[in-house]
PDB file of N, CA and C in Angstrom:
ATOM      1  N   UNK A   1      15.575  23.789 -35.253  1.00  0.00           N
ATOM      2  CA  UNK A   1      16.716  22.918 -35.446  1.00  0.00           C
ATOM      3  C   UNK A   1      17.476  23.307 -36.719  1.00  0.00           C
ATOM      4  N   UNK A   2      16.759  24.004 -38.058  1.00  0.00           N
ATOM      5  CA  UNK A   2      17.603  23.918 -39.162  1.00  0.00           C
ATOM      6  C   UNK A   2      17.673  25.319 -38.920  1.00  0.00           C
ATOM      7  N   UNK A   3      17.747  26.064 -38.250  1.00  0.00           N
ATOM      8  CA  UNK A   3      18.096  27.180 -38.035  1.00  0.00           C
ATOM      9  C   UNK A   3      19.301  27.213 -37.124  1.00  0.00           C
ATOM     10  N   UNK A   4      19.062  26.810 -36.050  1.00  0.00           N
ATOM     11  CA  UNK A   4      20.696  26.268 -35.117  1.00  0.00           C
ATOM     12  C   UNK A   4      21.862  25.679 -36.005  1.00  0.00           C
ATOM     13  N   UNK A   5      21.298  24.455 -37.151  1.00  0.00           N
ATOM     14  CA  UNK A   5      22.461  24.058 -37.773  1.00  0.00           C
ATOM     15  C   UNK A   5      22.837  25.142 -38.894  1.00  0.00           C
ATOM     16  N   UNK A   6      21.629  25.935 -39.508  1.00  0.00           N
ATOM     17  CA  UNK A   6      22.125  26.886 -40.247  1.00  0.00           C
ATOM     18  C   UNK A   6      23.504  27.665 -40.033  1.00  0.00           C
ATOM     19  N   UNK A   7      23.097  27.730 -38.267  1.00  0.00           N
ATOM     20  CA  UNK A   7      24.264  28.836 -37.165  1.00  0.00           C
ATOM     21  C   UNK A   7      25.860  28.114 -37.737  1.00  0.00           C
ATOM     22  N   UNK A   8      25.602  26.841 -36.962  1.00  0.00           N
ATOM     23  CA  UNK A   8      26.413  25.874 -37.221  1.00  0.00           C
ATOM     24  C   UNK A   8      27.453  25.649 -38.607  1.00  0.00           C
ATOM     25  N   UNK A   9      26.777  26.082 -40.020  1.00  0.00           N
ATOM     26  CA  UNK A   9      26.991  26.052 -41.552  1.00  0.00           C
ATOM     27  C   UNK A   9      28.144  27.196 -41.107  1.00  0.00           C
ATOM     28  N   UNK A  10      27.324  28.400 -41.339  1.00  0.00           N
ATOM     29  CA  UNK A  10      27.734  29.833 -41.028  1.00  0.00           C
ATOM     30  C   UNK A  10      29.298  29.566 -40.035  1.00  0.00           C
ATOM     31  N   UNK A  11      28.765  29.337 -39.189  1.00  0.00           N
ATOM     32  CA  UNK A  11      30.644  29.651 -38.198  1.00  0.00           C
ATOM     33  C   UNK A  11      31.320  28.700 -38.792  1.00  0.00           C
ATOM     34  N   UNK A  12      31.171  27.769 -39.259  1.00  0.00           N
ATOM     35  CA  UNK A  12      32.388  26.528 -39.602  1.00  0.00           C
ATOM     36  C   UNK A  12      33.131  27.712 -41.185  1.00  0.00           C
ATOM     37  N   UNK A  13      32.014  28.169 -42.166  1.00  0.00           N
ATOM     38  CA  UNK A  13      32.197  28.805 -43.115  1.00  0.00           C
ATOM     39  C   UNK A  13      33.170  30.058 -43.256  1.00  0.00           C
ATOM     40  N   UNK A  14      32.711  30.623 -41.440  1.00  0.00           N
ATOM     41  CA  UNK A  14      33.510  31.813 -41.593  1.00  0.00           C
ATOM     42  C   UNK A  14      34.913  31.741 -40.889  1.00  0.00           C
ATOM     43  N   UNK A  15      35.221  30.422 -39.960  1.00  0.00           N
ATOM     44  CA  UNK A  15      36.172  29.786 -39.288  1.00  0.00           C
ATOM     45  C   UNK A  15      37.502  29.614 -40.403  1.00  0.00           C
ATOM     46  N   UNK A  16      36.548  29.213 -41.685  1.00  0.00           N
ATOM     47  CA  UNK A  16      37.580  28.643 -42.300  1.00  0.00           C
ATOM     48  C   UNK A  16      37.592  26.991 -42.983  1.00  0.00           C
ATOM     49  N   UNK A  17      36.651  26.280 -42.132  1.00  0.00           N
ATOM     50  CA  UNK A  17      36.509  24.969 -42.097  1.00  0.00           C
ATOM     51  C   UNK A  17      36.641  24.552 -43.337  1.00  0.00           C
ATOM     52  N   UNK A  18      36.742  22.971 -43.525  1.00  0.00           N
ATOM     53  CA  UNK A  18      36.631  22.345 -44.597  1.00  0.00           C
ATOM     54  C   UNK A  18      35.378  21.619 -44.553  1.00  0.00           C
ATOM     55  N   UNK A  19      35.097  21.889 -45.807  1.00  0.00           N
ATOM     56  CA  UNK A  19      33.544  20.559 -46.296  1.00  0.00           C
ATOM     57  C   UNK A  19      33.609  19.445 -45.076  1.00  0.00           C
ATOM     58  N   UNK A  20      34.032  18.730 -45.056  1.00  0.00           N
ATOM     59  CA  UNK A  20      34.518  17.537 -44.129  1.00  0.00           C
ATOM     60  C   UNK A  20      33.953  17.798 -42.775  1.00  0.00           C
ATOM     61  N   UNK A  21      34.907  18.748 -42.217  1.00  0.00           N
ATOM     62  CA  UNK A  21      34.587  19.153 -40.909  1.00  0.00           C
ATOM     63  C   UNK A  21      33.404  19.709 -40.313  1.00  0.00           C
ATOM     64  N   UNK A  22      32.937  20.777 -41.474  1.00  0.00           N
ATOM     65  CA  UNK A  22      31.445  21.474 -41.414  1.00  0.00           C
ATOM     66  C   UNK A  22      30.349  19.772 -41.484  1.00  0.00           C
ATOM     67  N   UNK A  23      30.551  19.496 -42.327  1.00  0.00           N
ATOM     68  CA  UNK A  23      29.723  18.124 -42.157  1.00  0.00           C
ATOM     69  C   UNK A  23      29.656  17.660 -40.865  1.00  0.00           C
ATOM     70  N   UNK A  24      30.263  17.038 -40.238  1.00  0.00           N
ATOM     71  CA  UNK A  24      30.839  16.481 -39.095  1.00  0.00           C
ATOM     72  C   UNK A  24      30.302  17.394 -37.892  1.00  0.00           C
ATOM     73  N   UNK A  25      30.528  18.528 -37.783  1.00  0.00           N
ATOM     74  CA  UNK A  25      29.708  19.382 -36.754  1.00  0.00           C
ATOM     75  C   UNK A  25      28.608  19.699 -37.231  1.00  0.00           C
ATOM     76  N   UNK A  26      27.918  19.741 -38.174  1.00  0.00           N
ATOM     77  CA  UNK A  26      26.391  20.151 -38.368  1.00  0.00           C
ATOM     78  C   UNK A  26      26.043  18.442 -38.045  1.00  0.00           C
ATOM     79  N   UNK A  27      26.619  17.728 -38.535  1.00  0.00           N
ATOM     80  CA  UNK A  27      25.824  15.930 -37.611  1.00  0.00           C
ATOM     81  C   UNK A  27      26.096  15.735 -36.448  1.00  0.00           C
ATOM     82  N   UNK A  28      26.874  16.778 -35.674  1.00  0.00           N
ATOM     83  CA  UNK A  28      27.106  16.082 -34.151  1.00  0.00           C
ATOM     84  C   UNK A  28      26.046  17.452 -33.895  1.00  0.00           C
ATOM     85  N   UNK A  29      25.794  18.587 -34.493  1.00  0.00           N
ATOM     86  CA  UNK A  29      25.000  19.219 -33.383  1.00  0.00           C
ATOM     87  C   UNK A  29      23.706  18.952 -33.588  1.00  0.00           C
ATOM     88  N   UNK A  30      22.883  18.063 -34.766  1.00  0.00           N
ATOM     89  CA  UNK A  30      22.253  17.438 -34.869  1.00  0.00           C
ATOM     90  C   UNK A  30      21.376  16.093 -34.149  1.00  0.00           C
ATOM     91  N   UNK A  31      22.804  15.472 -33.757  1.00  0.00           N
ATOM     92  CA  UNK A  31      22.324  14.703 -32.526  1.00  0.00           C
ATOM     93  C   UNK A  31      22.107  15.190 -31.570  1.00  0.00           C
ATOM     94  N   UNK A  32      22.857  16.074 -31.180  1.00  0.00           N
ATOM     95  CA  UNK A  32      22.505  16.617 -29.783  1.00  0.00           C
ATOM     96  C   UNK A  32      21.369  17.426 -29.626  1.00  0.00           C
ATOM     97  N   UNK A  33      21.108  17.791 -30.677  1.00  0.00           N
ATOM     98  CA  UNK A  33      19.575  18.678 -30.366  1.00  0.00           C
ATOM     99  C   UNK A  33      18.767  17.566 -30.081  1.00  0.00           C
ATOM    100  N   UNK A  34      18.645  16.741 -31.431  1.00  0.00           N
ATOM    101  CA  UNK A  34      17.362  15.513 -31.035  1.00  0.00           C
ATOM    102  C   UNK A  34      17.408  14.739 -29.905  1.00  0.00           C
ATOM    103  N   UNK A  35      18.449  14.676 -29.408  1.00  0.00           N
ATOM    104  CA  UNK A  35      19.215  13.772 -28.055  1.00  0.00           C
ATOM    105  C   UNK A  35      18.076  14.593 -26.498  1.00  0.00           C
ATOM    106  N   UNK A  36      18.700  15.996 -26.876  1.00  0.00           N
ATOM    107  CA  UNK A  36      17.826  16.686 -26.013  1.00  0.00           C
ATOM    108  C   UNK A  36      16.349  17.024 -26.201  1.00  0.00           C
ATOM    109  N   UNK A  37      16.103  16.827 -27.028  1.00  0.00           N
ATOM    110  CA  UNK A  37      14.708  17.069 -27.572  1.00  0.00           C
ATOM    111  C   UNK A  37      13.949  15.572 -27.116  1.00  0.00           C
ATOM    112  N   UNK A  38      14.735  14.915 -26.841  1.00  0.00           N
ATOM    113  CA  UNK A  38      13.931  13.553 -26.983  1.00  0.00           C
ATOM    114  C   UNK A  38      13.926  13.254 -25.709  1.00  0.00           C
ATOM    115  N   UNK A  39      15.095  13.821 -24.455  1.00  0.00           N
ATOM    116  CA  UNK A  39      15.007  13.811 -23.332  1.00  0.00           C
ATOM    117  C   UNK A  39      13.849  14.915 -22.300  1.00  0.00           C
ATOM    118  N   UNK A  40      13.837  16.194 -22.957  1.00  0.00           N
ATOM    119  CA  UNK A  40      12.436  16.950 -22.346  1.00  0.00           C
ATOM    120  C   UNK A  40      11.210  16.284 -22.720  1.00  0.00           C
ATOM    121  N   UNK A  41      11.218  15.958 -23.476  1.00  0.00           N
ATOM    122  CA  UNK A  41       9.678  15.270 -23.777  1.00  0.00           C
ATOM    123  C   UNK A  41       9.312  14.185 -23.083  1.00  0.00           C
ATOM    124  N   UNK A  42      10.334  13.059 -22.786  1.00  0.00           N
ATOM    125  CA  UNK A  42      10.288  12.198 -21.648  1.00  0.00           C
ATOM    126  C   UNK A  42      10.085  12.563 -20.579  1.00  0.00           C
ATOM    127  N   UNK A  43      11.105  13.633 -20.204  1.00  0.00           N
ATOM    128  CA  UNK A  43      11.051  14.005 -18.758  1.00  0.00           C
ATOM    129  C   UNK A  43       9.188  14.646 -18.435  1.00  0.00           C
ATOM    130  N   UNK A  44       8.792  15.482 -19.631  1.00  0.00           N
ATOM    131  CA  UNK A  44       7.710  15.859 -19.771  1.00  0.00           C
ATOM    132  C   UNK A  44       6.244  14.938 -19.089  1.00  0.00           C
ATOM    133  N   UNK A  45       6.532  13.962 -20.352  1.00  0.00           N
ATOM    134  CA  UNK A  45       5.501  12.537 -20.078  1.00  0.00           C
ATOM    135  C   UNK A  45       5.594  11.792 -18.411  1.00  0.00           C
ATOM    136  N   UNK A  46       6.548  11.785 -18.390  1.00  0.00           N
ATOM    137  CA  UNK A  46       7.474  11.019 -16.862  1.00  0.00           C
ATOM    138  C   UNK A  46       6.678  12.080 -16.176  1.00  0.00           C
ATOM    139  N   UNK A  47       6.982  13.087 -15.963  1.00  0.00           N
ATOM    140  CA  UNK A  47       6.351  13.917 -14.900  1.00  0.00           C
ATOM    141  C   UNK A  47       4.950  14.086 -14.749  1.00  0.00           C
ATOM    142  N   UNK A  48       3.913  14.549 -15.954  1.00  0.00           N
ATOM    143  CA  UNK A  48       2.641  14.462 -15.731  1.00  0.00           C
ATOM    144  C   UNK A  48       1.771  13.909 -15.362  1.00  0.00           C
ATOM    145  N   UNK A  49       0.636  14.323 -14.299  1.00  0.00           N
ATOM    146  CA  UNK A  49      -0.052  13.620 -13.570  1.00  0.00           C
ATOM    147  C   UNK A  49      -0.699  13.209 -14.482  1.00  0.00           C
ATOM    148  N   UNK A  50      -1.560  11.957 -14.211  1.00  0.00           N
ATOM    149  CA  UNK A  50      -2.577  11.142 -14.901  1.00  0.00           C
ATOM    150  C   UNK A  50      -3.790  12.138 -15.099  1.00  0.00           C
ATOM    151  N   UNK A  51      -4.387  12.140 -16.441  1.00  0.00           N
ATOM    152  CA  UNK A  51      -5.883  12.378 -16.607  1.00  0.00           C
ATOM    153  C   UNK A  51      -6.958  11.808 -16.480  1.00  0.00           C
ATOM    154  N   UNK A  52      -7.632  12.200 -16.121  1.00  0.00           N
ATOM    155  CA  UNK A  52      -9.351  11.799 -15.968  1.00  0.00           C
ATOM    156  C   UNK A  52      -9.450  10.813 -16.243  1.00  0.00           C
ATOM    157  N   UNK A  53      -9.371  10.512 -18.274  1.00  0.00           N
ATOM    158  CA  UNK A  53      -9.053   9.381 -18.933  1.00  0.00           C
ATOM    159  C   UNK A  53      -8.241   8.348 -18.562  1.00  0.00           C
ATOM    160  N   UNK A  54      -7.381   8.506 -17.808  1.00  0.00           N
ATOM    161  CA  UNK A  54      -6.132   7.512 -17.544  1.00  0.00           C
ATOM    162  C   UNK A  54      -6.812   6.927 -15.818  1.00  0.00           C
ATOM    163  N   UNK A  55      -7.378   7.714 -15.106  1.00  0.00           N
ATOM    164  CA  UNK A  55      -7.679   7.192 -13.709  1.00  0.00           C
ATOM    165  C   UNK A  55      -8.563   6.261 -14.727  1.00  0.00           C
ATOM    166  N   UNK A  56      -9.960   6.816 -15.414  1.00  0.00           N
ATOM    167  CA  UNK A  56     -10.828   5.961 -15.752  1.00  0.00           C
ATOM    168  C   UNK A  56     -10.953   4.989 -16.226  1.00  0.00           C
ATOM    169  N   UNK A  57      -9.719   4.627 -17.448  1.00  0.00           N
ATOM    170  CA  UNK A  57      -8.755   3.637 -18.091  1.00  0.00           C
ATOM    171  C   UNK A  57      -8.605   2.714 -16.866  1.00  0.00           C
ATOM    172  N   UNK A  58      -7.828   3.055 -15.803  1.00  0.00           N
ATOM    173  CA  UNK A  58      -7.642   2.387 -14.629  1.00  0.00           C
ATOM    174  C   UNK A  58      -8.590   1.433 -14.006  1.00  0.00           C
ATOM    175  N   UNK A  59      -9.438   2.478 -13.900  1.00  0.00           N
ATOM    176  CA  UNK A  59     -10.799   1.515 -12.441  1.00  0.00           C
ATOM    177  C   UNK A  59     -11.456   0.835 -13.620  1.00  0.00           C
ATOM    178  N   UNK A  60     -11.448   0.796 -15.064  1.00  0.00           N
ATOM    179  CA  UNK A  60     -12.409  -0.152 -15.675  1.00  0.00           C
ATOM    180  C   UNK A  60     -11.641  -1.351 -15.912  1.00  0.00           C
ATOM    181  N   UNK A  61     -10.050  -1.239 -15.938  1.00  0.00           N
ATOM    182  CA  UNK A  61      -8.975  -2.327 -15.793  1.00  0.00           C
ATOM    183  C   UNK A  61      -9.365  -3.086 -15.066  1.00  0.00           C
ATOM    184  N   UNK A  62      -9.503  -2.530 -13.731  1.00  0.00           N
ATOM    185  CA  UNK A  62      -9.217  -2.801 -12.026  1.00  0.00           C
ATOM    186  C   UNK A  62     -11.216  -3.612 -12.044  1.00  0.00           C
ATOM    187  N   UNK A  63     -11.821  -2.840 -12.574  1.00  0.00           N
ATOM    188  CA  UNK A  63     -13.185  -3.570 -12.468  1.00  0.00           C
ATOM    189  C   UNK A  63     -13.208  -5.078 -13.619  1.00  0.00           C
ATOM    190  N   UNK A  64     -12.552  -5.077 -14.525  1.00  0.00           N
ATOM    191  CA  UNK A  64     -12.828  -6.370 -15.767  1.00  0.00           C
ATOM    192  C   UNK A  64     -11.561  -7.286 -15.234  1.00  0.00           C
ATOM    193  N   UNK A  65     -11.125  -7.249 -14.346  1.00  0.00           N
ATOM    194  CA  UNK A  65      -9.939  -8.001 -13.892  1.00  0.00           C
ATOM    195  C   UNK A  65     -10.303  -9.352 -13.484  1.00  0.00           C
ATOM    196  N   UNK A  66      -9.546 -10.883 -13.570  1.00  0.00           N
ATOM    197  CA  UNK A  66      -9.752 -11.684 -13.398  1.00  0.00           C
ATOM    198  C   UNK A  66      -9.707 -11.840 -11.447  1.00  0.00           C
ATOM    199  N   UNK A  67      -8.932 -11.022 -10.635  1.00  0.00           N
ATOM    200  CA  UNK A  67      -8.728 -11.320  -9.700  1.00  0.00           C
ATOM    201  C   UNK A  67      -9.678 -11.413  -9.095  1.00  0.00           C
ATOM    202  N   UNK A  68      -9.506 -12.705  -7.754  1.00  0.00           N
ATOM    203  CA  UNK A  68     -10.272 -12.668  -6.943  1.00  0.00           C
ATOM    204  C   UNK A  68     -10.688 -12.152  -5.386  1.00  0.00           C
ATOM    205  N   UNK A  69     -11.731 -11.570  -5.132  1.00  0.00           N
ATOM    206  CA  UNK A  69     -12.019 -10.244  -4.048  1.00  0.00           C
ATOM    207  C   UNK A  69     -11.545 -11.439  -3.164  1.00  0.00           C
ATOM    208  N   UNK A  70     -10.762 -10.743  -1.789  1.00  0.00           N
ATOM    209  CA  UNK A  70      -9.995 -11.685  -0.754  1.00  0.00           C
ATOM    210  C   UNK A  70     -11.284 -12.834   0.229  1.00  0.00           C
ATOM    211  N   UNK A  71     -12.254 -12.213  -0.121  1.00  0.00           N
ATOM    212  CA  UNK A  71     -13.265 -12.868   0.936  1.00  0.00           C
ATOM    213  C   UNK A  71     -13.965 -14.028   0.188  1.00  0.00           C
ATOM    214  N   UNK A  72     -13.584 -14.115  -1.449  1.00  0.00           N
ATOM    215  CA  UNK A  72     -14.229 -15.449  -1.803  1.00  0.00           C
ATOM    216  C   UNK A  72     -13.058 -16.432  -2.223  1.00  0.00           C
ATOM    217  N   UNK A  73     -12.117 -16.277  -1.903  1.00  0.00           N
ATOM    218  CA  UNK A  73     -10.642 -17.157  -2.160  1.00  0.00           C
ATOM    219  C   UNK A  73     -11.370 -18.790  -0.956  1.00  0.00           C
ATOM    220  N   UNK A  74     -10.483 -19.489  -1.892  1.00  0.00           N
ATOM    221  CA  UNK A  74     -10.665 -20.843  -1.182  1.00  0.00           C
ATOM    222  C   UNK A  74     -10.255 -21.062   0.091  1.00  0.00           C
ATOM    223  N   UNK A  75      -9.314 -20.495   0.696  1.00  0.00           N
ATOM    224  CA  UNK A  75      -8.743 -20.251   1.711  1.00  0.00           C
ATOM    225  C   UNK A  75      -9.290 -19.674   2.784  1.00  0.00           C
ATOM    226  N   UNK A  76      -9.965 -18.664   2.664  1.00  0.00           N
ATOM    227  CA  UNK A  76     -10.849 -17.994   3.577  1.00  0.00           C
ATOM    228  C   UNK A  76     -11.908 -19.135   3.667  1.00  0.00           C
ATOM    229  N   UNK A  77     -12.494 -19.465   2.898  1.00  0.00           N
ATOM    230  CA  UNK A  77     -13.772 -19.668   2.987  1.00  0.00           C
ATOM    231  C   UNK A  77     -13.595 -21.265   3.772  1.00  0.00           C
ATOM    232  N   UNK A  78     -12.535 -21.741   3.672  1.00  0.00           N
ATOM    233  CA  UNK A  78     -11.751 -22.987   4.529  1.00  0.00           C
ATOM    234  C   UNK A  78     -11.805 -22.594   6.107  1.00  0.00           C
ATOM    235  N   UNK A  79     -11.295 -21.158   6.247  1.00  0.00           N
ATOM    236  CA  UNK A  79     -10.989 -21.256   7.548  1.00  0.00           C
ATOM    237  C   UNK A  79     -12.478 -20.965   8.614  1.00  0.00           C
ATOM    238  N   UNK A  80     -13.758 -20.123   7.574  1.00  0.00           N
ATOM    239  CA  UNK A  80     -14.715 -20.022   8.101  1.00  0.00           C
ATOM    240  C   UNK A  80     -15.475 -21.195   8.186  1.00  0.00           C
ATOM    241  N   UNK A  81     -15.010 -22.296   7.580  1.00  0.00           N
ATOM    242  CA  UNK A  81     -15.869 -23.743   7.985  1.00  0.00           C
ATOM    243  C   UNK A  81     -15.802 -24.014   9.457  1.00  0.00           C
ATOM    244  N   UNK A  82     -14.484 -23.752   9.723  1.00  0.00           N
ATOM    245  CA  UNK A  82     -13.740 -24.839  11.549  1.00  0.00           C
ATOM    246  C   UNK A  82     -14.361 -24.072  12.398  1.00  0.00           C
TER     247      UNK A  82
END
């Protein structure tokens, strides 16, 4: 990144630019790197399949869970009285 804006210093310098302006484009190409930098890494995370850790994370969720298994609900166990 401080090598791209370095680029950035350099052409405004040899353009001609003023202080002002060189400022102004080394902070807009600034955002845009981190802008994109912050969008591959999402897209990154977003895309990767779950690990080992993360299924296992899962089924110990799915096992300490308050819910109740469908066959001991009050309801069932109503209709197997009649």
């Amino acid at each position: 990144m401080i090598f791209a804006l370095a680029i950035v210093v350099v052409w405004s310098w040899l353009g001609g630019a003023s202080v002002g302006t060189t400022l102004l484009r080394v902070v807009i190409c600034a955002v845009i790197i981190q802008a994109g930098y912050f969008a591959v890494v999402y897209a990154m995370i977003a895309r990767s399949a779950p690990t080992a850790a993360d299924r296992l994370r899962d089924a110990e969720r799915k096992a300490n869970s308050p819910e109740v298994a469908e066959r001991e609900k009050l309801g069932s166990a109503r209709r197997s009285l009649h």
